[in-house]
PDB file of N, CA and C in Angstrom:
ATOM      1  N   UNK A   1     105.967 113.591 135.945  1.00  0.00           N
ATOM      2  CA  UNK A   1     105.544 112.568 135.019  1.00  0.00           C
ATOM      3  C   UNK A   1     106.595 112.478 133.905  1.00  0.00           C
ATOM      4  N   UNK A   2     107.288 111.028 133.943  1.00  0.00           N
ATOM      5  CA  UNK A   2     107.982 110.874 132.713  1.00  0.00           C
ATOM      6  C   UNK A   2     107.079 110.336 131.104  1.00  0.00           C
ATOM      7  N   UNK A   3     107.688 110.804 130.121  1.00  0.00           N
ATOM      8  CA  UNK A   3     107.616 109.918 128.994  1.00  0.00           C
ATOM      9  C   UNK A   3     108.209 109.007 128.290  1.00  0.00           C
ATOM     10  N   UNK A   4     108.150 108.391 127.564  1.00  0.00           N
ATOM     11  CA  UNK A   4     108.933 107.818 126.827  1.00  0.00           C
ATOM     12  C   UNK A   4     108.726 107.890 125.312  1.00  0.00           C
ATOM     13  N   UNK A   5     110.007 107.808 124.618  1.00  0.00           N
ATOM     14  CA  UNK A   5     109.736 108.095 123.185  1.00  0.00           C
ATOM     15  C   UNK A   5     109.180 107.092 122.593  1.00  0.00           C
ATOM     16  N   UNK A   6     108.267 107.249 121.680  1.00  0.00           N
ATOM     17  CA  UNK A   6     107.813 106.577 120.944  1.00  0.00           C
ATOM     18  C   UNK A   6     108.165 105.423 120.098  1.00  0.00           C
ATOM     19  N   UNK A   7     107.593 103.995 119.986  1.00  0.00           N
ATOM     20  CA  UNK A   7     108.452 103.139 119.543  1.00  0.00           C
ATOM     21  C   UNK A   7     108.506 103.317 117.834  1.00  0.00           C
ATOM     22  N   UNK A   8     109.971 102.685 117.671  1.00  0.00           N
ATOM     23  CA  UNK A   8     110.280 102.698 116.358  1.00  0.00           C
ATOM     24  C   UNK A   8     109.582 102.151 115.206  1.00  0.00           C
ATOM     25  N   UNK A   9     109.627 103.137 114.343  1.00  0.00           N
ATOM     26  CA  UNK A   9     108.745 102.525 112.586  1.00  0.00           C
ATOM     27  C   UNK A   9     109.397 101.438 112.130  1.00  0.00           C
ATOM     28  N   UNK A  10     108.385 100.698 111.799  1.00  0.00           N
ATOM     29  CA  UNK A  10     110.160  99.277 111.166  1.00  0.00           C
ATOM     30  C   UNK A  10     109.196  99.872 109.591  1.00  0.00           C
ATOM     31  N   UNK A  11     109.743 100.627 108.742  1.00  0.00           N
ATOM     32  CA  UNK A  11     109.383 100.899 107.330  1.00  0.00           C
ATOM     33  C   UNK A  11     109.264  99.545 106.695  1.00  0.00           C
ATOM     34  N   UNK A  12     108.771  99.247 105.991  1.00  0.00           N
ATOM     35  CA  UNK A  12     108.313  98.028 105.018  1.00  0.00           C
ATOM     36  C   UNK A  12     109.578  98.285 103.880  1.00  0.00           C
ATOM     37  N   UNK A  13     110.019  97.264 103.045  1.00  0.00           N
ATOM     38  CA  UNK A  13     110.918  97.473 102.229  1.00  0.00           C
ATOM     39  C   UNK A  13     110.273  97.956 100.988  1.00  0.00           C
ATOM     40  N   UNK A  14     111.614  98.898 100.443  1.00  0.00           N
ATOM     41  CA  UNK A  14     110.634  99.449  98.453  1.00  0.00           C
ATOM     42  C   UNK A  14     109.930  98.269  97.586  1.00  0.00           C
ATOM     43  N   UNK A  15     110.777  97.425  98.050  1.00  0.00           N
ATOM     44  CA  UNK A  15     109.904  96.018  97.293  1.00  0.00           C
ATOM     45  C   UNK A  15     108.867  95.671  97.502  1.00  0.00           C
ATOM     46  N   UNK A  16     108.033  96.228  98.399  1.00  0.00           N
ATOM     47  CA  UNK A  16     107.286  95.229  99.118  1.00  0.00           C
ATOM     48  C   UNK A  16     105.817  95.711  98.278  1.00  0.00           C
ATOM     49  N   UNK A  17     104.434  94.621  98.661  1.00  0.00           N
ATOM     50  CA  UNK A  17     103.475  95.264  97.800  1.00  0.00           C
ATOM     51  C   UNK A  17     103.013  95.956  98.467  1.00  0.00           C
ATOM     52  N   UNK A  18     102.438  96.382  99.592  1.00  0.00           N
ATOM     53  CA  UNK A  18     102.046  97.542 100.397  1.00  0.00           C
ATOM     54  C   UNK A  18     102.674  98.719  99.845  1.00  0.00           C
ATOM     55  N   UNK A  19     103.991  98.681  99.734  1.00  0.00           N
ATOM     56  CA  UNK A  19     104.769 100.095  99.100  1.00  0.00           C
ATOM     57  C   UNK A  19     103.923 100.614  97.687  1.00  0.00           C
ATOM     58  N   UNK A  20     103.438  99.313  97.407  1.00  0.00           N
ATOM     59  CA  UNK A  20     103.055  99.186  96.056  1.00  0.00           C
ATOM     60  C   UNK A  20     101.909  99.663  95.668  1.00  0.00           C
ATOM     61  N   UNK A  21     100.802  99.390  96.575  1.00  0.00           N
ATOM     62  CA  UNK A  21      99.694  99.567  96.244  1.00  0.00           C
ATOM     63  C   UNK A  21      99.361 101.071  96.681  1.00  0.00           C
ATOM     64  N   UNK A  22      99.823 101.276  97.981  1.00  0.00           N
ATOM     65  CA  UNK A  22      99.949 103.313  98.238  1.00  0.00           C
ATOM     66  C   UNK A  22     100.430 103.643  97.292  1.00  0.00           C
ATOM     67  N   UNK A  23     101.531 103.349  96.858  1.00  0.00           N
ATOM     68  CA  UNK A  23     102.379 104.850  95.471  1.00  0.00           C
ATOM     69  C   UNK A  23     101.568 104.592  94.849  1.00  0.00           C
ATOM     70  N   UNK A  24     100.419 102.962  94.156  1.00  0.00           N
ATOM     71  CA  UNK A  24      99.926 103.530  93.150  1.00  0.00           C
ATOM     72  C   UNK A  24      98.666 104.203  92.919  1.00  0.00           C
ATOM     73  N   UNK A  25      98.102 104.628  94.278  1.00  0.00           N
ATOM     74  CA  UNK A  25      96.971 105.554  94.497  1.00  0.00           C
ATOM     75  C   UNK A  25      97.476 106.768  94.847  1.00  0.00           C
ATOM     76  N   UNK A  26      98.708 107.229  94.958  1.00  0.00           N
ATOM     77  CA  UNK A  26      99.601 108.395  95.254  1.00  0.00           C
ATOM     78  C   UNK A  26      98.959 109.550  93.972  1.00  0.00           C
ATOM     79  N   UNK A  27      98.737 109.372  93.030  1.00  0.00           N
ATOM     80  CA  UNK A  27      98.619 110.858  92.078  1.00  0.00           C
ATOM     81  C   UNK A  27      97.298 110.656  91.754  1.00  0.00           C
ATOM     82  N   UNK A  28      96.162 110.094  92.775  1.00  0.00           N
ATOM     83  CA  UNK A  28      94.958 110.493  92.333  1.00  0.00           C
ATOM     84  C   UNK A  28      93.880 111.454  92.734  1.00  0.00           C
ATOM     85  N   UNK A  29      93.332 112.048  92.513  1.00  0.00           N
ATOM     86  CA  UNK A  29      92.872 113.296  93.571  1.00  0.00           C
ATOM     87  C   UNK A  29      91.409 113.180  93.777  1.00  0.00           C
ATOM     88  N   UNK A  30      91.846 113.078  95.347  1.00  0.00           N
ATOM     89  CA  UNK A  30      90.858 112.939  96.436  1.00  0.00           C
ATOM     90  C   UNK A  30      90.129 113.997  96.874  1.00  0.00           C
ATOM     91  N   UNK A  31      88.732 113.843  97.891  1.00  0.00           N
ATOM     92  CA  UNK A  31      88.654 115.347  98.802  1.00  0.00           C
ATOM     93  C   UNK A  31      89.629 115.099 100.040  1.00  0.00           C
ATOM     94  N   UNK A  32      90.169 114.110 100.399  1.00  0.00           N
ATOM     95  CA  UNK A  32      91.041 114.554 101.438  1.00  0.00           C
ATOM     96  C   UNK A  32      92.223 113.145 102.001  1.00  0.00           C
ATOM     97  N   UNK A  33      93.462 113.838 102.225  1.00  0.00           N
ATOM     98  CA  UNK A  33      94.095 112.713 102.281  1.00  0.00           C
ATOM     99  C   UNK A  33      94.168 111.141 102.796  1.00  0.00           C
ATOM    100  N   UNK A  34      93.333 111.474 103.749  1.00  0.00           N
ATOM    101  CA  UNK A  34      92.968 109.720 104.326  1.00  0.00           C
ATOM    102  C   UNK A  34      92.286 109.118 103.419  1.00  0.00           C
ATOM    103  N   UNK A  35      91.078 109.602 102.375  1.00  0.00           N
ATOM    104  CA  UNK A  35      90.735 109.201 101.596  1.00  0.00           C
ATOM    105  C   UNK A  35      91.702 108.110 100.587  1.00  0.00           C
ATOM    106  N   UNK A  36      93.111 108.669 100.472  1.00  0.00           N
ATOM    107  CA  UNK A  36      93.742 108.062  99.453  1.00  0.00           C
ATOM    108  C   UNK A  36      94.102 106.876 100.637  1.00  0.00           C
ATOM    109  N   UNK A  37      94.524 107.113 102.040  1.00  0.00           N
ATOM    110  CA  UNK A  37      94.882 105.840 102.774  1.00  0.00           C
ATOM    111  C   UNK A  37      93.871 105.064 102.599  1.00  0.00           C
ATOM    112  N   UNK A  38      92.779 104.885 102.347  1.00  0.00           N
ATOM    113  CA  UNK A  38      91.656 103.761 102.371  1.00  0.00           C
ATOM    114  C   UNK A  38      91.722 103.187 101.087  1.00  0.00           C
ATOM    115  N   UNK A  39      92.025 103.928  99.862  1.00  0.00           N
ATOM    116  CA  UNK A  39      91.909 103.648  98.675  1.00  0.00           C
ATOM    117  C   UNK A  39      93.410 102.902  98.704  1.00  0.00           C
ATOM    118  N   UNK A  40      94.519 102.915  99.353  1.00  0.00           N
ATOM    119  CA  UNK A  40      95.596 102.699  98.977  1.00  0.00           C
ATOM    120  C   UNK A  40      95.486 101.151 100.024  1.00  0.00           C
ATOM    121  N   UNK A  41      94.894 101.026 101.041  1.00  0.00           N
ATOM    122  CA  UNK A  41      94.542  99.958 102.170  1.00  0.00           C
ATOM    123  C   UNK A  41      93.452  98.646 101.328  1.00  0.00           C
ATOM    124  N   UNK A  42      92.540  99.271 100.266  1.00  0.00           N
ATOM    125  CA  UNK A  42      91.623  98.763  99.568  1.00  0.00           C
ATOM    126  C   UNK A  42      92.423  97.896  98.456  1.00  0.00           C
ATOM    127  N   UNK A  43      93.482  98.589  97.971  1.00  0.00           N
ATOM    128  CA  UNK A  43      93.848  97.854  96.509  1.00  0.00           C
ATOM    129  C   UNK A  43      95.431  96.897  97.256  1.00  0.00           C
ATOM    130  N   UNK A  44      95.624  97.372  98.512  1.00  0.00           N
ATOM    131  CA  UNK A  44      96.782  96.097  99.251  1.00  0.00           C
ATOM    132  C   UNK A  44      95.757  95.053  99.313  1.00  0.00           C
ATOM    133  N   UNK A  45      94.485  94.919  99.908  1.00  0.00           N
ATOM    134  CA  UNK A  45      93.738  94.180 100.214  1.00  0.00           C
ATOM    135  C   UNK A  45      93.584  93.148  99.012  1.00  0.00           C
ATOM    136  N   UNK A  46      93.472  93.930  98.110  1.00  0.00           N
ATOM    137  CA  UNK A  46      92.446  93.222  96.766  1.00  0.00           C
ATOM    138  C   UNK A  46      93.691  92.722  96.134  1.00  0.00           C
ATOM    139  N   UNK A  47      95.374  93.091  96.057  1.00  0.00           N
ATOM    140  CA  UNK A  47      96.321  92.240  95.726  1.00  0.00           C
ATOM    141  C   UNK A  47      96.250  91.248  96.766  1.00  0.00           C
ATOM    142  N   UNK A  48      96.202  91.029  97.889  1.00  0.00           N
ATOM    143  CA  UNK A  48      97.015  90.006  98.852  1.00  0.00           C
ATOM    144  C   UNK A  48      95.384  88.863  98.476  1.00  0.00           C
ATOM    145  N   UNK A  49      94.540  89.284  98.786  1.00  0.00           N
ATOM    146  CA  UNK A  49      93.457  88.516  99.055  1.00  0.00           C
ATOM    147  C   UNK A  49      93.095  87.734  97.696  1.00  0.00           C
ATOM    148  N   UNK A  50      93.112  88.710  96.777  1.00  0.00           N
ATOM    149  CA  UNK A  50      92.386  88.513  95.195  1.00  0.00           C
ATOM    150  C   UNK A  50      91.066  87.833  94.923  1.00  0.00           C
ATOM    151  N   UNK A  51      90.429  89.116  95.833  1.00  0.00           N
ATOM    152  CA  UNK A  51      88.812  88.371  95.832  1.00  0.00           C
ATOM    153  C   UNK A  51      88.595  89.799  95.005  1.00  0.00           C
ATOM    154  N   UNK A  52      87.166  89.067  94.534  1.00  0.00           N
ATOM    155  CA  UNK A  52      86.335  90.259  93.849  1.00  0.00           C
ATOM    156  C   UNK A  52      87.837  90.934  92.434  1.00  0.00           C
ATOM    157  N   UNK A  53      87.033  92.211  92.625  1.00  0.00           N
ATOM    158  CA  UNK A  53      88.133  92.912  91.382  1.00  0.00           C
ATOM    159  C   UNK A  53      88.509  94.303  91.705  1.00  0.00           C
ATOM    160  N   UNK A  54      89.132  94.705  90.598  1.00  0.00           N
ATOM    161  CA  UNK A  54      90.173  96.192  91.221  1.00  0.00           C
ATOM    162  C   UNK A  54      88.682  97.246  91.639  1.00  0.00           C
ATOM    163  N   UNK A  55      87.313  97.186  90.318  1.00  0.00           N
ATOM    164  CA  UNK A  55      86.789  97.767  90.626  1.00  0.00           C
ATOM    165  C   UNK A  55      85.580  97.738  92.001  1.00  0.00           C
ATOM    166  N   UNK A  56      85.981  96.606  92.492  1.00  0.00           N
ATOM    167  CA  UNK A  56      84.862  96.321  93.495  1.00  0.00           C
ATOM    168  C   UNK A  56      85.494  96.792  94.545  1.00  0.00           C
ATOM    169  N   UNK A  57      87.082  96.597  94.616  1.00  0.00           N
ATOM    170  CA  UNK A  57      87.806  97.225  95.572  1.00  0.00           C
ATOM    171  C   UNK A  57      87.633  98.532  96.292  1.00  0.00           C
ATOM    172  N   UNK A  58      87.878  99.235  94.424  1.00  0.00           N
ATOM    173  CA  UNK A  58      87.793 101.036  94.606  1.00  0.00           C
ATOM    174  C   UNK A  58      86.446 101.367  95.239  1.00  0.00           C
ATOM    175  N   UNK A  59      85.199 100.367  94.984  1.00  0.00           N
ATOM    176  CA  UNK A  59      83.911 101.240  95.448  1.00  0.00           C
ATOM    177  C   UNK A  59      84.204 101.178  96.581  1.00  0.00           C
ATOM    178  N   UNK A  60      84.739  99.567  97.110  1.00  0.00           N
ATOM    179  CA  UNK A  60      84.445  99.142  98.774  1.00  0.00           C
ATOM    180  C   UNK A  60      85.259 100.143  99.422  1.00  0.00           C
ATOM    181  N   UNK A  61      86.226 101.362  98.971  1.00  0.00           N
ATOM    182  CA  UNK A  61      86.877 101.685  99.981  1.00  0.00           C
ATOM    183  C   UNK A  61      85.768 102.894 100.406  1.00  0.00           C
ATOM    184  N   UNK A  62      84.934 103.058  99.743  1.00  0.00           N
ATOM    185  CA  UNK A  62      83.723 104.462  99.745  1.00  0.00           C
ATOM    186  C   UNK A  62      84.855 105.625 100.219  1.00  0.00           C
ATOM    187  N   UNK A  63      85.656 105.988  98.913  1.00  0.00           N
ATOM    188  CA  UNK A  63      86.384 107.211  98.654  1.00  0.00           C
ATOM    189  C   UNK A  63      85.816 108.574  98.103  1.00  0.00           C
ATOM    190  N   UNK A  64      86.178 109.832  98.060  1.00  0.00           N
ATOM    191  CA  UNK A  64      85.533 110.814  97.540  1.00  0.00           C
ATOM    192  C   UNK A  64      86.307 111.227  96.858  1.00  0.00           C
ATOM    193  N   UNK A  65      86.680 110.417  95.167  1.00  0.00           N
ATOM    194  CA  UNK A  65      87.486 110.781  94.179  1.00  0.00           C
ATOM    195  C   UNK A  65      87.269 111.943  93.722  1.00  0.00           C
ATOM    196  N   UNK A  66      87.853 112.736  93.033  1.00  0.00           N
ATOM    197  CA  UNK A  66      87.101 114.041  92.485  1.00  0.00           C
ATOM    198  C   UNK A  66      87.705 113.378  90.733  1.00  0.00           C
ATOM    199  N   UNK A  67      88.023 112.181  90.827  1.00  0.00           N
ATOM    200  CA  UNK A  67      87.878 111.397  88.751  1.00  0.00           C
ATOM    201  C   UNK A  67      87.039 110.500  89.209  1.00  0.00           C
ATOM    202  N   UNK A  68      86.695 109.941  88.064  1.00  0.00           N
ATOM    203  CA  UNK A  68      86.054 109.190  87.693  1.00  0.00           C
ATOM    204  C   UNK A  68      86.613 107.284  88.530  1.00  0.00           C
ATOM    205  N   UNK A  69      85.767 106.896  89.057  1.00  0.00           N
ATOM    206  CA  UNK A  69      86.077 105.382  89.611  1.00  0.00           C
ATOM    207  C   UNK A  69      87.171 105.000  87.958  1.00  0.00           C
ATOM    208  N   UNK A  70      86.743 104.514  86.856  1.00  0.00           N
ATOM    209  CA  UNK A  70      87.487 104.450  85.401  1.00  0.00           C
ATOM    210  C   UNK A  70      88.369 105.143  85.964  1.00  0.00           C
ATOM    211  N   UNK A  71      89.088 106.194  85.812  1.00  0.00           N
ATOM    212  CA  UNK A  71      90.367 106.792  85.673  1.00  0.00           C
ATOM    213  C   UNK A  71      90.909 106.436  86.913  1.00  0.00           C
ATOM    214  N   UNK A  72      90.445 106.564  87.924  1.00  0.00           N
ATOM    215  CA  UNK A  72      90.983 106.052  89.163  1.00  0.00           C
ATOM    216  C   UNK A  72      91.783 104.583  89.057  1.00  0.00           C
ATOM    217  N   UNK A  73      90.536 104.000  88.476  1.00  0.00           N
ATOM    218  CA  UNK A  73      90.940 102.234  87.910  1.00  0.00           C
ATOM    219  C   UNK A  73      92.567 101.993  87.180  1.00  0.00           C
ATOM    220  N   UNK A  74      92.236 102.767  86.055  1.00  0.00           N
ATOM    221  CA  UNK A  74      93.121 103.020  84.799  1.00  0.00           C
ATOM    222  C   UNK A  74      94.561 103.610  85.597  1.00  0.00           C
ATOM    223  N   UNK A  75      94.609 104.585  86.326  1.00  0.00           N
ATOM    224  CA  UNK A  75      95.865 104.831  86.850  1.00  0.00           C
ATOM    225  C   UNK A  75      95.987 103.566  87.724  1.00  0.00           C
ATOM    226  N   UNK A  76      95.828 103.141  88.219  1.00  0.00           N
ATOM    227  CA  UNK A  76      96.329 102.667  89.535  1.00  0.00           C
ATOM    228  C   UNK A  76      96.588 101.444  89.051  1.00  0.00           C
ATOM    229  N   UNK A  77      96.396 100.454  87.618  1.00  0.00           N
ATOM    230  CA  UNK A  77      96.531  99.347  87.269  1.00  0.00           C
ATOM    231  C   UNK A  77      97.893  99.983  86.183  1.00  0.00           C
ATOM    232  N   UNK A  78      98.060 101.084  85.624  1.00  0.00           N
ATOM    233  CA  UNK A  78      99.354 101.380  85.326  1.00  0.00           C
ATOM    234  C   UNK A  78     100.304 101.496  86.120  1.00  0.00           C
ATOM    235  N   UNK A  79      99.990 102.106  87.540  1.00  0.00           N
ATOM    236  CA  UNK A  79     100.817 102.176  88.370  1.00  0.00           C
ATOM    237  C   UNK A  79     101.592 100.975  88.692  1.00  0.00           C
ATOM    238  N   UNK A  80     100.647 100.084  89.005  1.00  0.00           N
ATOM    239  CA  UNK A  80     101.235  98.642  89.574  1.00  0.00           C
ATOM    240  C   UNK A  80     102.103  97.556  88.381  1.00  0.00           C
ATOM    241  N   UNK A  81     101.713  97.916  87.160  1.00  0.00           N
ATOM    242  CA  UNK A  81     101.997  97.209  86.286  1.00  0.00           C
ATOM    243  C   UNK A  81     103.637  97.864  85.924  1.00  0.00           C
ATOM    244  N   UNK A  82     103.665  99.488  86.145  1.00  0.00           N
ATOM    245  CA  UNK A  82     105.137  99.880  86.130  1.00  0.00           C
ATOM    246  C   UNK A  82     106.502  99.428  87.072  1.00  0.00           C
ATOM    247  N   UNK A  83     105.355  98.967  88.291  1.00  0.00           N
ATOM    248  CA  UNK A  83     105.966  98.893  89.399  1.00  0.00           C
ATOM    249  C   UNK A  83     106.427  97.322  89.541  1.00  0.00           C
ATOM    250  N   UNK A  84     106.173  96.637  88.366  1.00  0.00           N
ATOM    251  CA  UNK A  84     105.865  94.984  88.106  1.00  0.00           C
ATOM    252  C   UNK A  84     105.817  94.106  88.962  1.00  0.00           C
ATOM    253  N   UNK A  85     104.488  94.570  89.295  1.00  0.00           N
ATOM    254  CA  UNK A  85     103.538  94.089  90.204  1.00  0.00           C
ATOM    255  C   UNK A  85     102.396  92.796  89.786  1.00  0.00           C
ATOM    256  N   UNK A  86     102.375  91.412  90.107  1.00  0.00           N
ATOM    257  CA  UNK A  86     101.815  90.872  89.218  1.00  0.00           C
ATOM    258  C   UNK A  86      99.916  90.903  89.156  1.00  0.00           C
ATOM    259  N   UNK A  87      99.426  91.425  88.423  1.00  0.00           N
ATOM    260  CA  UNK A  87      97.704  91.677  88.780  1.00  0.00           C
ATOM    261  C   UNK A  87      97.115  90.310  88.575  1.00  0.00           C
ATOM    262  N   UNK A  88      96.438  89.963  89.901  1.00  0.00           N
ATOM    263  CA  UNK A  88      95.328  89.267  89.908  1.00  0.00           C
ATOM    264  C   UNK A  88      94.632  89.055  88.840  1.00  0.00           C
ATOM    265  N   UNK A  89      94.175  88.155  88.214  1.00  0.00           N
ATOM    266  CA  UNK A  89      93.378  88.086  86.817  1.00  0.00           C
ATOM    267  C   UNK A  89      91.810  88.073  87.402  1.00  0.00           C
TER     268      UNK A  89
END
């Protein structure tokens, strides 16, 4: 039985907002790392789409923050705003 290697990652560029919205759930602490992929999948969503709001986002991803939804909020809208990212009003 042969294999074959696996097809190639095409990485997304540093610019891009996906890059954007993971790094800016990157320093928040979770019970476990996929947790932050849903939270980081939740706030790409809530930039591209711009329904609802950041905080309706964070509940909808049903994450197990170990902060507060607020601080969760609060970082992750600094994050994006460093990253000059334009926020949905």
């Amino acid at each position: 039985m042969t294999t074959k290697p696996p097809s190639p990652i095409k990485k997304s560029p540093d610019t891009s907002l996906e890059k954007a919205a993971y790094a800016s759930v990157a320093g928040i602490s979770a019970a476990e790392p996929h947790d932050l992929d849903r939270l980081g999948y939740s706030v790409w969503l809530w930039l591209t789409t711009q329904r609802d709001s950041l905080e309706q986002a964070v509940r909808n991803a049903g994450v197990r923050l170990k902060v507060s939804d607020e601080e969760a909020i609060r970082i992750i809208r600094e994050s994006l705003q460093q990253q000059g990212v334009k926020l949905p009003v």
